[in-house]
Protein backbone atom coordinates (compact mmCIF):
# COMPACT_ATOMS: atom_id res chain seq x y z
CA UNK A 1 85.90 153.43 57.49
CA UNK A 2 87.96 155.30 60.09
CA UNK A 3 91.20 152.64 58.83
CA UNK A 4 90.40 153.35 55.13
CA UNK A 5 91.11 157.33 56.23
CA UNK A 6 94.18 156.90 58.30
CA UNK A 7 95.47 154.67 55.80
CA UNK A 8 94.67 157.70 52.91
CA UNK A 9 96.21 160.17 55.43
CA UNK A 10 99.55 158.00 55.84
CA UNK A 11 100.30 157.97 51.70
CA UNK A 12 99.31 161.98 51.67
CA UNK A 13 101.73 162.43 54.49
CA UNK A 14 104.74 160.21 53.06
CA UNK A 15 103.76 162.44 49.83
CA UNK A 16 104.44 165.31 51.27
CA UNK A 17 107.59 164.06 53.15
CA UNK A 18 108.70 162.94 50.05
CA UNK A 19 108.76 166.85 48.59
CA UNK A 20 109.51 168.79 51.96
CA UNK A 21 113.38 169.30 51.41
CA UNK A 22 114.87 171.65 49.04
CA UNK A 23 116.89 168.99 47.06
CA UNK A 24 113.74 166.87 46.70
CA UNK A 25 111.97 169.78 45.27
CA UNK A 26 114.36 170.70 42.92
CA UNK A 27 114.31 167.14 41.35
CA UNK A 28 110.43 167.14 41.04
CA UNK A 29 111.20 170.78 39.32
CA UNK A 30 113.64 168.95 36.79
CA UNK A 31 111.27 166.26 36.63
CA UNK A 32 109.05 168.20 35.37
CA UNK A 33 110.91 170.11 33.31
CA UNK A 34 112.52 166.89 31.62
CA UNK A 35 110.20 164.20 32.19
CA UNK A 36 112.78 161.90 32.97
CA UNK A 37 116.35 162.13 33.50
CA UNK A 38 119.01 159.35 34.26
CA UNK A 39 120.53 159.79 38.36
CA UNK A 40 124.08 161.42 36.22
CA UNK A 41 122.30 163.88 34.53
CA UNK A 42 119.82 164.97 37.76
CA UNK A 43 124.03 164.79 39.53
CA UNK A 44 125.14 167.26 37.46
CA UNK A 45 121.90 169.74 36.99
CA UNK A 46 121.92 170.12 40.71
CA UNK A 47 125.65 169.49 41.29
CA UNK A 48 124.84 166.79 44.10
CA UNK A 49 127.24 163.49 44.51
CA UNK A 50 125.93 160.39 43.41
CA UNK A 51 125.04 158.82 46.62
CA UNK A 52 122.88 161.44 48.27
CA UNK A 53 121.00 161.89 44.52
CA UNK A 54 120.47 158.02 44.73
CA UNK A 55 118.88 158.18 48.42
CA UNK A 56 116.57 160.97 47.66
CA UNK A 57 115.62 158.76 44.51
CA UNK A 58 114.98 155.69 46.39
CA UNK A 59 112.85 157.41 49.42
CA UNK A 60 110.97 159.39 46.19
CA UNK A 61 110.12 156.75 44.59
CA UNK A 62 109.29 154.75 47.66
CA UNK A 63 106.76 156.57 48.79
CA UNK A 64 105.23 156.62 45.47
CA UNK A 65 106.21 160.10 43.67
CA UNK A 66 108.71 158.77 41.26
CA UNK A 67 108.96 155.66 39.16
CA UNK A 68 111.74 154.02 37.03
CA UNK A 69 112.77 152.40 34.33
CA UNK A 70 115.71 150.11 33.33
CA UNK A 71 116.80 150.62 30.04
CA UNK A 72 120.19 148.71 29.65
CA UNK A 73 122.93 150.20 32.19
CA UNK A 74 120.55 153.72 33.16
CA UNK A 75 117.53 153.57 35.12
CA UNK A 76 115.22 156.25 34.29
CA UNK A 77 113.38 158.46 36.57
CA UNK A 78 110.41 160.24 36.56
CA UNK A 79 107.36 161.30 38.10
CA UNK A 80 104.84 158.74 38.72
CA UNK A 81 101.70 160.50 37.24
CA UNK A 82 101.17 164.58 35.70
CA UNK A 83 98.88 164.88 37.96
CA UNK A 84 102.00 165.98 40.45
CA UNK A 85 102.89 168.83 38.19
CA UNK A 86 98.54 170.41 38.46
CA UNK A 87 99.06 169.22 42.54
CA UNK A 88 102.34 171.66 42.71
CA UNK A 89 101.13 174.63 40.66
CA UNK A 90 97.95 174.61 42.70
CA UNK A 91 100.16 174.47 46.28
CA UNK A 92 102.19 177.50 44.64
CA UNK A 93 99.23 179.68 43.95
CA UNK A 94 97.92 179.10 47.40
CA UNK A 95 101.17 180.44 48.62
C-alpha cells in the first residue's frame, strides 16, 4: 500500500511542477480560455519564442496536464481533462 501512495504522491507532485512557473500558468489560463490552441498561436498570445513555448509544452504534457493532437502540419494542445479548470478555481479560492 505504502508504494501505491508514493507512487500517487509522485504524479500530484510532477502536477504541480508542471503549473508552478508563471509561463506555465499562463498557458493553462489560455487553455482554458481556448480549449486548444496550436504552439503559434499560444507564441504570439504570450509573446514567447517558439522554442521555450515548445519545452514548456513537452514537460506539460509529459507529466500528464496537456495532451495533443496532430491534425496535418499543427499539433493541437490542450488540457488533458476539465477537471484541471474545477482543480484551479478551487486552489484560487483557497488563496
Amino acid at each position: 500500500m505504502a508504494k501505491k501512495n508514493t507512487d500517487k504522491n509522485k504524479k500530484l507532485v510532477a502536477f504541480f511542477k508542471a503549473i508552478a512557473h508563471p509561463t506555465r500558468m499562463s498557458i493553462v489560463q489560455l487553455l482554458i480560455e481556448q480549449e486548444q490552441l496550436t504552439v503559434n498561436t499560444i507564441c504570439e498570445k504570450l509573446d514567447l519564442e517558439q522554442s521555450l513555448t515548445s519545452h514548456h509544452l513537452a514537460g506539460m504534457r509529459k507529466s500528464g496536464l496537456l495532451s495533443s493532437k496532430r491534425n496535418g502540419k499543427n499539433i493541437y494542445y490542450m488540457l488533458s481533462s476539465p477537471k484541471i479548470k474545477d482543480i484551479l478555481n478551487n486552489i484560487k479560492e483557497l488563496l
